[in-house]
C-alpha atoms as a PDB file:
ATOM      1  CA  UNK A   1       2.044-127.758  83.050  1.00  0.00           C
ATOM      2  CA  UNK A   2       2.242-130.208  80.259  1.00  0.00           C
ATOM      3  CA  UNK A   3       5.459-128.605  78.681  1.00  0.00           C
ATOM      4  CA  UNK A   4       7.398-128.601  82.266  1.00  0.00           C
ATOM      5  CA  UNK A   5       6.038-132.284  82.670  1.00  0.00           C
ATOM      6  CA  UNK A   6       7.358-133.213  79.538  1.00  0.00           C
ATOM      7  CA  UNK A   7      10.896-131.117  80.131  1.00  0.00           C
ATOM      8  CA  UNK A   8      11.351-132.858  83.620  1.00  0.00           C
ATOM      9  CA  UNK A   9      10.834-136.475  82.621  1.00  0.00           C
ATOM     10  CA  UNK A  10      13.370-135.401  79.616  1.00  0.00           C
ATOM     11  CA  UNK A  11      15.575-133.927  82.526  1.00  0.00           C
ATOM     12  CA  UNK A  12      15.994-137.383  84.129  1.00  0.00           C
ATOM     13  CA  UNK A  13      16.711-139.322  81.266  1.00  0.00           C
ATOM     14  CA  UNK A  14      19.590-136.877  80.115  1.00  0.00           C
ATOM     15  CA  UNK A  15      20.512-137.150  84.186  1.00  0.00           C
ATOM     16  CA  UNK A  16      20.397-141.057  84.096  1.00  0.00           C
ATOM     17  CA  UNK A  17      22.666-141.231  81.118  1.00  0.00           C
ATOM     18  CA  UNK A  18      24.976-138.513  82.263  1.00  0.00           C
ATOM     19  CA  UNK A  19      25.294-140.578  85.409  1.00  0.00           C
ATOM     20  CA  UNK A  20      26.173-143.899  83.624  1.00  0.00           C
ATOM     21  CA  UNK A  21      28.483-142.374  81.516  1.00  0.00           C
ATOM     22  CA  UNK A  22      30.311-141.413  84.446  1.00  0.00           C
ATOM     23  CA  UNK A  23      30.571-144.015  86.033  1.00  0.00           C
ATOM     24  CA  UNK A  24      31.753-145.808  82.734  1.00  0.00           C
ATOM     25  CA  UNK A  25      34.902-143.368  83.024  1.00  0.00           C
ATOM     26  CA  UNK A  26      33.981-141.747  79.436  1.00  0.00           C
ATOM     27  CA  UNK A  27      36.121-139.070  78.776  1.00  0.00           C
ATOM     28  CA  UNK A  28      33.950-135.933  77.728  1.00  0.00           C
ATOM     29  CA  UNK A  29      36.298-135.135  74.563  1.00  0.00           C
ATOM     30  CA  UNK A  30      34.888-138.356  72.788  1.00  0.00           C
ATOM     31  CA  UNK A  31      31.751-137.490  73.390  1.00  0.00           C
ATOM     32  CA  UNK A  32      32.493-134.154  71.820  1.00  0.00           C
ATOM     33  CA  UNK A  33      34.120-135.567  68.892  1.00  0.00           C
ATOM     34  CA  UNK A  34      31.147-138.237  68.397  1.00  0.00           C
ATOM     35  CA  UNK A  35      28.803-135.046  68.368  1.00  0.00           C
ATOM     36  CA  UNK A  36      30.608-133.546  65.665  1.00  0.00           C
ATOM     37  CA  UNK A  37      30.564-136.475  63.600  1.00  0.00           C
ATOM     38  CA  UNK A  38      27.050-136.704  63.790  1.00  0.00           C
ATOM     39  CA  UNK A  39      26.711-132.839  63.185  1.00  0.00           C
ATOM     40  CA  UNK A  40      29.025-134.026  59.746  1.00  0.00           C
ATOM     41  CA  UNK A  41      26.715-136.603  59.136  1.00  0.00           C
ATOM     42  CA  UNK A  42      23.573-133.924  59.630  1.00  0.00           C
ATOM     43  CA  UNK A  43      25.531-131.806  56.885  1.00  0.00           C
ATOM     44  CA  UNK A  44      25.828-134.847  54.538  1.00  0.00           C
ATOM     45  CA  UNK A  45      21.874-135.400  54.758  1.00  0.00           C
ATOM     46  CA  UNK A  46      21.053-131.602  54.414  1.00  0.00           C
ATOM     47  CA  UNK A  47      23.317-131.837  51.191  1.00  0.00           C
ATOM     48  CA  UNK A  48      21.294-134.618  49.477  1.00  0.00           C
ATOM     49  CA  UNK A  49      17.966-133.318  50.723  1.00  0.00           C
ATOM     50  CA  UNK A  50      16.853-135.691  53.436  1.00  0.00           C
ATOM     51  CA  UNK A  51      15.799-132.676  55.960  1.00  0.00           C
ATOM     52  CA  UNK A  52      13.619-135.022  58.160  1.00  0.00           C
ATOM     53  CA  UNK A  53      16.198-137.555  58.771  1.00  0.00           C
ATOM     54  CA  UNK A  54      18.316-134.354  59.164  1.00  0.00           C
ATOM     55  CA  UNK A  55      16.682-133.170  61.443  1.00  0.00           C
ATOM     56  CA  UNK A  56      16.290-136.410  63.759  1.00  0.00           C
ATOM     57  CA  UNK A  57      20.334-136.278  63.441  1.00  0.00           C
ATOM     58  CA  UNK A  58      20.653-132.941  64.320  1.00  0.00           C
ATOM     59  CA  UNK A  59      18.354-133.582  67.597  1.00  0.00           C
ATOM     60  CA  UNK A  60      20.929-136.618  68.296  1.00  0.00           C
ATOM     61  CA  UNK A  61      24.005-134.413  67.795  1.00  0.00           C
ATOM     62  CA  UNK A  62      22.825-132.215  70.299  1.00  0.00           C
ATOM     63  CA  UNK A  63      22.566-134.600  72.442  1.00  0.00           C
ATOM     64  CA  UNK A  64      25.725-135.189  72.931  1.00  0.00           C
ATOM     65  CA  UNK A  65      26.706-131.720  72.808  1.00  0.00           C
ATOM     66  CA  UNK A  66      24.541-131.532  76.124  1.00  0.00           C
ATOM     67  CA  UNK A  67      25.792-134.864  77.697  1.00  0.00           C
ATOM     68  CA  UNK A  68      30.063-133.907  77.346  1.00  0.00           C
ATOM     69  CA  UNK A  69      30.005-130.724  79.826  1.00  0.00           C
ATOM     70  CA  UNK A  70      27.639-132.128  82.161  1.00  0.00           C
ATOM     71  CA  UNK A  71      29.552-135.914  82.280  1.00  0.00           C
ATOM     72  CA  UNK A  72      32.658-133.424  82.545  1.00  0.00           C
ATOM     73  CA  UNK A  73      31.145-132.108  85.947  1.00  0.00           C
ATOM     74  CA  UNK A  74      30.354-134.540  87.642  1.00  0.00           C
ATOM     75  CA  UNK A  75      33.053-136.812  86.875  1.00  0.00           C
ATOM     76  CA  UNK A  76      35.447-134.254  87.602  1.00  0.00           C
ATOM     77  CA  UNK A  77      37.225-133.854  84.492  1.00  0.00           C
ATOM     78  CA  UNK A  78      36.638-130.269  83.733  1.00  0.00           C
ATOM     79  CA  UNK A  79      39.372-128.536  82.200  1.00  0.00           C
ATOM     80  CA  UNK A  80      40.142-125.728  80.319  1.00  0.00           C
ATOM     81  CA  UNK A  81      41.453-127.228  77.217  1.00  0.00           C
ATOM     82  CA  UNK A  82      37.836-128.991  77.441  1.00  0.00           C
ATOM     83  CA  UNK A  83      36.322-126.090  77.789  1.00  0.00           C
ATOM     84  CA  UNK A  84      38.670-125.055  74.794  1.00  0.00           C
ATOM     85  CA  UNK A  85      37.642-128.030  72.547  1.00  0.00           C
ATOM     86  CA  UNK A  86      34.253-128.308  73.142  1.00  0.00           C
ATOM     87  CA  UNK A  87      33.848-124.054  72.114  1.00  0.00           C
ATOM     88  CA  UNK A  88      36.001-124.867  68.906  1.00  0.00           C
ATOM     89  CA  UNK A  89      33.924-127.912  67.608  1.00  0.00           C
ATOM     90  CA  UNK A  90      30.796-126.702  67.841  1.00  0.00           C
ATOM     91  CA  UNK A  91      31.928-123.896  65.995  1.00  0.00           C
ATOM     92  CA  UNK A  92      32.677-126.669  63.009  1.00  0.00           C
ATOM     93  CA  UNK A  93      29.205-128.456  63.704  1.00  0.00           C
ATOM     94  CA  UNK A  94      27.426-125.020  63.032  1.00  0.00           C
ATOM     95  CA  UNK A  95      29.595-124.157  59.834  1.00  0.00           C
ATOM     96  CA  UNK A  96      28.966-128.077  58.398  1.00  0.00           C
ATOM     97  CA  UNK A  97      24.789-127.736  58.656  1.00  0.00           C
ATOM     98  CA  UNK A  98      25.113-124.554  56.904  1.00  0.00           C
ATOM     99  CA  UNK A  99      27.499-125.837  54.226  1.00  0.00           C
ATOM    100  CA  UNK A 100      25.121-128.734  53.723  1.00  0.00           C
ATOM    101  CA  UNK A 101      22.484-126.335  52.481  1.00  0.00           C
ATOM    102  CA  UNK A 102      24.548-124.534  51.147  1.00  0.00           C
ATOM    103  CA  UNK A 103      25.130-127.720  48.724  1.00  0.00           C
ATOM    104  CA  UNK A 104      21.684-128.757  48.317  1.00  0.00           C
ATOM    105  CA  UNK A 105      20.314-125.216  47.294  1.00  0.00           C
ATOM    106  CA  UNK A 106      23.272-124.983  44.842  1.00  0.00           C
ATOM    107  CA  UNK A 107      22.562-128.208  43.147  1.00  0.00           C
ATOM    108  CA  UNK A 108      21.281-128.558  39.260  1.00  0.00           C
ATOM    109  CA  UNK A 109      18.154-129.873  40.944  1.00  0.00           C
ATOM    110  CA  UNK A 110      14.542-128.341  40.629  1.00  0.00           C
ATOM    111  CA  UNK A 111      15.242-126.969  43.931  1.00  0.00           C
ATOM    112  CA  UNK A 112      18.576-124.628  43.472  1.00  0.00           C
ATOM    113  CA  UNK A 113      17.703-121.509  44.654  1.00  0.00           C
ATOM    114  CA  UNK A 114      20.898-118.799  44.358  1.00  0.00           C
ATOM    115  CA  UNK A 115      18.895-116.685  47.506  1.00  0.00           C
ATOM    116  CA  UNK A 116      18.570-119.700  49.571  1.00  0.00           C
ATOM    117  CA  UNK A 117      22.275-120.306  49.357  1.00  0.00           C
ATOM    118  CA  UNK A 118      23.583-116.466  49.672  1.00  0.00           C
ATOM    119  CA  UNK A 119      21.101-117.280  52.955  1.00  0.00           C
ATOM    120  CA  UNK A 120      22.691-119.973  54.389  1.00  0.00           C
ATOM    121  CA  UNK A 121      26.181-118.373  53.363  1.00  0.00           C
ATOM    122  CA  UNK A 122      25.488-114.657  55.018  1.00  0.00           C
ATOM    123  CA  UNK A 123      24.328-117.656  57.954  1.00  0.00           C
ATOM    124  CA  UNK A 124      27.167-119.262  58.775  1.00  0.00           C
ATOM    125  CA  UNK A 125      29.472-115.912  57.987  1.00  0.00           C
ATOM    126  CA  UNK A 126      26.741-114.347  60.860  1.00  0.00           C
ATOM    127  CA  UNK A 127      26.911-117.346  63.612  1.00  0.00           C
ATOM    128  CA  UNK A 128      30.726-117.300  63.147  1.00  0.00           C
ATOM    129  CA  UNK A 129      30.721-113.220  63.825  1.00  0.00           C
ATOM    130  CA  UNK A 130      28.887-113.359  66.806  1.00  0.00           C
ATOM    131  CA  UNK A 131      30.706-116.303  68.315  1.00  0.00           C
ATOM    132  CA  UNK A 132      34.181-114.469  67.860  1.00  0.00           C
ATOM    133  CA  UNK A 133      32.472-111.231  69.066  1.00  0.00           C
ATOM    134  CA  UNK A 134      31.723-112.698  72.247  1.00  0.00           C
ATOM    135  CA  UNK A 135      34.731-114.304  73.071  1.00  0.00           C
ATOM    136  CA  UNK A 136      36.849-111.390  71.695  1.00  0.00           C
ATOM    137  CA  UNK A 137      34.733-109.397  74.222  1.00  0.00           C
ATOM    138  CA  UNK A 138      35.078-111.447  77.202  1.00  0.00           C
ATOM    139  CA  UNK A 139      38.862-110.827  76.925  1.00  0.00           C
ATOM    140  CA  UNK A 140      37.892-107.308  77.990  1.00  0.00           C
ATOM    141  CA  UNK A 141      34.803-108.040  80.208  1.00  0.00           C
ATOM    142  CA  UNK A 142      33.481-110.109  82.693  1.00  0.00           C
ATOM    143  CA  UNK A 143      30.454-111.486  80.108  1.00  0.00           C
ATOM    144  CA  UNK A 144      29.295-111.103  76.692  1.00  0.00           C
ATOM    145  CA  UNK A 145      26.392-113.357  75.986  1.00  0.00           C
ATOM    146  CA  UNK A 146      23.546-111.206  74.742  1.00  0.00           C
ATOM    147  CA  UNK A 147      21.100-111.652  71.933  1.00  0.00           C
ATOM    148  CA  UNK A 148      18.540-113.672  71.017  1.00  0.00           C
ATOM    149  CA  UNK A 149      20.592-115.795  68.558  1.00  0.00           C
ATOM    150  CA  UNK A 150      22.865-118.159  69.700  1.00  0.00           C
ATOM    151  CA  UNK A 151      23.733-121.248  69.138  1.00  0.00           C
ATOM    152  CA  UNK A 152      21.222-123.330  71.527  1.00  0.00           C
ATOM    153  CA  UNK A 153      18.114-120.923  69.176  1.00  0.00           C
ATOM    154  CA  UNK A 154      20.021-121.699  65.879  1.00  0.00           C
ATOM    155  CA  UNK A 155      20.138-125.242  66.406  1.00  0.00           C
ATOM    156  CA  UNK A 156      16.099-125.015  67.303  1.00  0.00           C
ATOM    157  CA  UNK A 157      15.779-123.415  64.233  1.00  0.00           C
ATOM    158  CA  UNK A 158      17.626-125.681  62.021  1.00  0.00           C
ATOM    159  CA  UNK A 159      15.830-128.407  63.470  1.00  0.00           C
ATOM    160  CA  UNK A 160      12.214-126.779  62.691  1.00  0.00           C
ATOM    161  CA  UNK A 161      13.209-126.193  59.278  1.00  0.00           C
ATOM    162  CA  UNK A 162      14.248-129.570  58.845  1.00  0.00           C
ATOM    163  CA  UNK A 163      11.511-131.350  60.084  1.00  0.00           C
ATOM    164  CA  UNK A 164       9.167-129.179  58.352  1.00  0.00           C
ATOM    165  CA  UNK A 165      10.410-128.844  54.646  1.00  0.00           C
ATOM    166  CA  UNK A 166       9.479-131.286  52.071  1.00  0.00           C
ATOM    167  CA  UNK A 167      11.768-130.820  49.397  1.00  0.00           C
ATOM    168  CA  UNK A 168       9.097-130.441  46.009  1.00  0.00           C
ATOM    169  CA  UNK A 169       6.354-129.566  48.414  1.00  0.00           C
ATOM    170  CA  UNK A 170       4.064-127.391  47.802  1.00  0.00           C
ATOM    171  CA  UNK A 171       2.367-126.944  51.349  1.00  0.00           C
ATOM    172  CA  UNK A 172       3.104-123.714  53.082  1.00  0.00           C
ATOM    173  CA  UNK A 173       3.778-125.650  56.321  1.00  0.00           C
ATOM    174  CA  UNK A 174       6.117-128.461  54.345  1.00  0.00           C
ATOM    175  CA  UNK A 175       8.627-125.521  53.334  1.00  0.00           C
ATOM    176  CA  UNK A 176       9.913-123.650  56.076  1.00  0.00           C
ATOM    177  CA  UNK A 177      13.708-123.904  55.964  1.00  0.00           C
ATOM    178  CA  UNK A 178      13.851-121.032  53.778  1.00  0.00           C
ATOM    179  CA  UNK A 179      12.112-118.853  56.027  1.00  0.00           C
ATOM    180  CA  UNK A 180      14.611-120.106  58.935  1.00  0.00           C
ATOM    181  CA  UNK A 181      17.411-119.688  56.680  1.00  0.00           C
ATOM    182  CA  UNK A 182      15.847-115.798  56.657  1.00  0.00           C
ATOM    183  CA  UNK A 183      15.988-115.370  60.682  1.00  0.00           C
ATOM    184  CA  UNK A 184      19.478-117.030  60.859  1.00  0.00           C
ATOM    185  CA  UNK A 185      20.716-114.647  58.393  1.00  0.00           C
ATOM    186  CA  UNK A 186      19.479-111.575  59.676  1.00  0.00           C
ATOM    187  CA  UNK A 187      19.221-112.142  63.362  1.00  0.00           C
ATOM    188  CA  UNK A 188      23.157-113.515  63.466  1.00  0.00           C
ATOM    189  CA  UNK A 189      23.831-109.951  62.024  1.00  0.00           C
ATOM    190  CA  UNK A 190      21.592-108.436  64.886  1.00  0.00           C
ATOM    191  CA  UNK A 191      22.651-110.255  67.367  1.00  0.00           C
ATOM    192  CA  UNK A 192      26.409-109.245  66.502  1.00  0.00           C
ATOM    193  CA  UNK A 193      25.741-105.615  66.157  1.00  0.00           C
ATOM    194  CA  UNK A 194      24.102-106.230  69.768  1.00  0.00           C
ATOM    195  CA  UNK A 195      27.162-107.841  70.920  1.00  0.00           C
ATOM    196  CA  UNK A 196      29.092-104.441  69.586  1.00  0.00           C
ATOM    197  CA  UNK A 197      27.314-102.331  71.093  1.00  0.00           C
ATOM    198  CA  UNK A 198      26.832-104.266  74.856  1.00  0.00           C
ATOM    199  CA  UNK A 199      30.851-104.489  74.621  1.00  0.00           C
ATOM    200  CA  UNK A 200      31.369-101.256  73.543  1.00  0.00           C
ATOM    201  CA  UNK A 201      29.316 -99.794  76.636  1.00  0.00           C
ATOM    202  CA  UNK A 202      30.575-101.921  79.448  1.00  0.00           C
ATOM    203  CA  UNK A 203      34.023-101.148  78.471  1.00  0.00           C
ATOM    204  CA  UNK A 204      33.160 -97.276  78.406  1.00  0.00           C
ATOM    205  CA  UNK A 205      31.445 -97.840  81.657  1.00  0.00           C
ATOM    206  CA  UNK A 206      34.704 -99.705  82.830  1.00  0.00           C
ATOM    207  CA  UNK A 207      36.962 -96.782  81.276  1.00  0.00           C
ATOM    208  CA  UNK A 208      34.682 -94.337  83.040  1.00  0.00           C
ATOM    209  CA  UNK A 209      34.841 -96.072  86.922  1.00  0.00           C
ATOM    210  CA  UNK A 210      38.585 -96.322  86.649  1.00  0.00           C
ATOM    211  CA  UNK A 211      39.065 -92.482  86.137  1.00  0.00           C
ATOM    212  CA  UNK A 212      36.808 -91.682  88.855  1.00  0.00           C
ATOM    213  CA  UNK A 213      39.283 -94.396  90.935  1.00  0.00           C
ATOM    214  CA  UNK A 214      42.064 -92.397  90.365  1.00  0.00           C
ATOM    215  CA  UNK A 215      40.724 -89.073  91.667  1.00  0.00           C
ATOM    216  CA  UNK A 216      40.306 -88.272  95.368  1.00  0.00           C
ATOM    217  CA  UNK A 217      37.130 -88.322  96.465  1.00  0.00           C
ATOM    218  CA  UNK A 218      36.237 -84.911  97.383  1.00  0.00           C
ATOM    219  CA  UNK A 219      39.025 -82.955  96.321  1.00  0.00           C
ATOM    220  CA  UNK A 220      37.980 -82.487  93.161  1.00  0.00           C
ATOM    221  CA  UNK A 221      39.581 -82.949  89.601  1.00  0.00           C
ATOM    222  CA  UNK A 222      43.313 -83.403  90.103  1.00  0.00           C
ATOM    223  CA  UNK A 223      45.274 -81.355  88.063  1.00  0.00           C
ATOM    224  CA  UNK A 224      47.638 -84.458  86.973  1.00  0.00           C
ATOM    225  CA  UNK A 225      44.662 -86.725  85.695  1.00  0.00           C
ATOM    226  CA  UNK A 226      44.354 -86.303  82.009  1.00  0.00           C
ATOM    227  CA  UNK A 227      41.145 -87.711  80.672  1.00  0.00           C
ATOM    228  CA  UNK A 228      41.811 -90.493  78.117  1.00  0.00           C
ATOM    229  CA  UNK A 229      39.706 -90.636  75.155  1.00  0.00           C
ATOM    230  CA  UNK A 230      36.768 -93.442  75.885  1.00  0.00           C
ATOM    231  CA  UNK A 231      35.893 -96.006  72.978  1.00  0.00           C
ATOM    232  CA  UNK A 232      32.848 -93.686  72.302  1.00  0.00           C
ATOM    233  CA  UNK A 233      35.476 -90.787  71.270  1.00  0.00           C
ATOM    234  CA  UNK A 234      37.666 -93.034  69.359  1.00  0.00           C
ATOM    235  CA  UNK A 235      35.088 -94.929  67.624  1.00  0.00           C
ATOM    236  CA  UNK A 236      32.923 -91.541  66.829  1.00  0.00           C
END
């Protein structure tokens, strides 16, 4: 009761700004682009170590990330090459986190670590893969959002690992990013191969109701329908 308390009152603030940005006629593209410049800005402070403040950006970022689509709405300025944009950038304010600790762990500092930054690496390779995997797939079905780890879980997690690591700390709970940077790495590479496979069932299943469409019911198998091979038989 405490938690939905909490995520209601949060609800109306986000509501009571989305409403006065409309009515300021903001257009929801700069409010993209200012959330990718604060996502840049995250990067920068992930790249000289300052996680917390990192992760109080990040939090910000996201913000805005929340406030363009919904200001969009009810403003009545949705349009596809908004859609279009907003898709793109946060694909850029994923890759910039990533590359941030990517810089920090590779530093001649006590803390490089060459694991931490293959992590973050086989990260941001992952959270690109599953992003084109679903909209690659959604060119061939209705909807391809499955798995645990998208984007709205990765930023959770970056955010958790930020605001509990303490670069040169030797506290189990004060150095967690590299246990995040563990489940981004693998679970992006799940959650891809769980994309694969969800696409590559709905589009047998697909495959499988249009033959049956093109034979009479009741009459049997027509001798002019030639089963195509599905994905399954191409694919082995």
């Amino acid at each position: 009761m405490f938690g939905a308390s909490i995520g209601r009152a949060g609800q109306r603030i986000i509501d009571a700004m989305v409403r006065w940005l409309a009515r300021g006629h903001i257009n929801p593209n700069i409010l993209t682009f200012v959330g990718v410049a604060i996502n840049v800005g995250c990067g920068l402070l992930f790249g000289f170590g300052r996680f917390f403040w990192a992760g109080v950006v990040l939090i910000v970022a996201n913000l805005f990330d929340m406030l363009d689509g919904q200001v969009a709405r009810l403003s009545g300025r949705v349009t596809s090459f908004g859609g279009f944009l907003d898709s793109s950038l946060d694909r850029l304010s994923d890759m910039v986190v990533f590359v941030g600790l990517m810089v920090f762990y590779a530093r001649a500092t006590p803390y490089h670590s060459t694991l931490n930054v293959f992590l973050a690496g086989a990260g941001l390779m992952g959270s690109v893969m599953v992003s084109y995997a679903s909209a690659r797939a959604e060119s061939l079905i209705p909807k391809c959002d499955v798995g645990f780890l998208r984007r709205p879980e990765r930023v959770v997690l970056f955010i958790i690992g930020a605001l509990s690591t303490v670069p040169g700390s030797n506290n189990f709970f004060a150095y967690r990013m590299p246990a995040v940077l563990w489940v981004l790495a693998v679970g992006s590479y799940w959650t891809f191969a769980h994309r694969m496979y969800h696409t590559w069932t709905e589009v047998n299943r697909s495959e499988a109701k249009q033959i049956v469409s093109e034979v009479e019911p009741g009459s049997g198998p027509h001798p002019e329908v030639r089963r195509e091979p599905t994905l399954a038989h191409k694919t082995g």
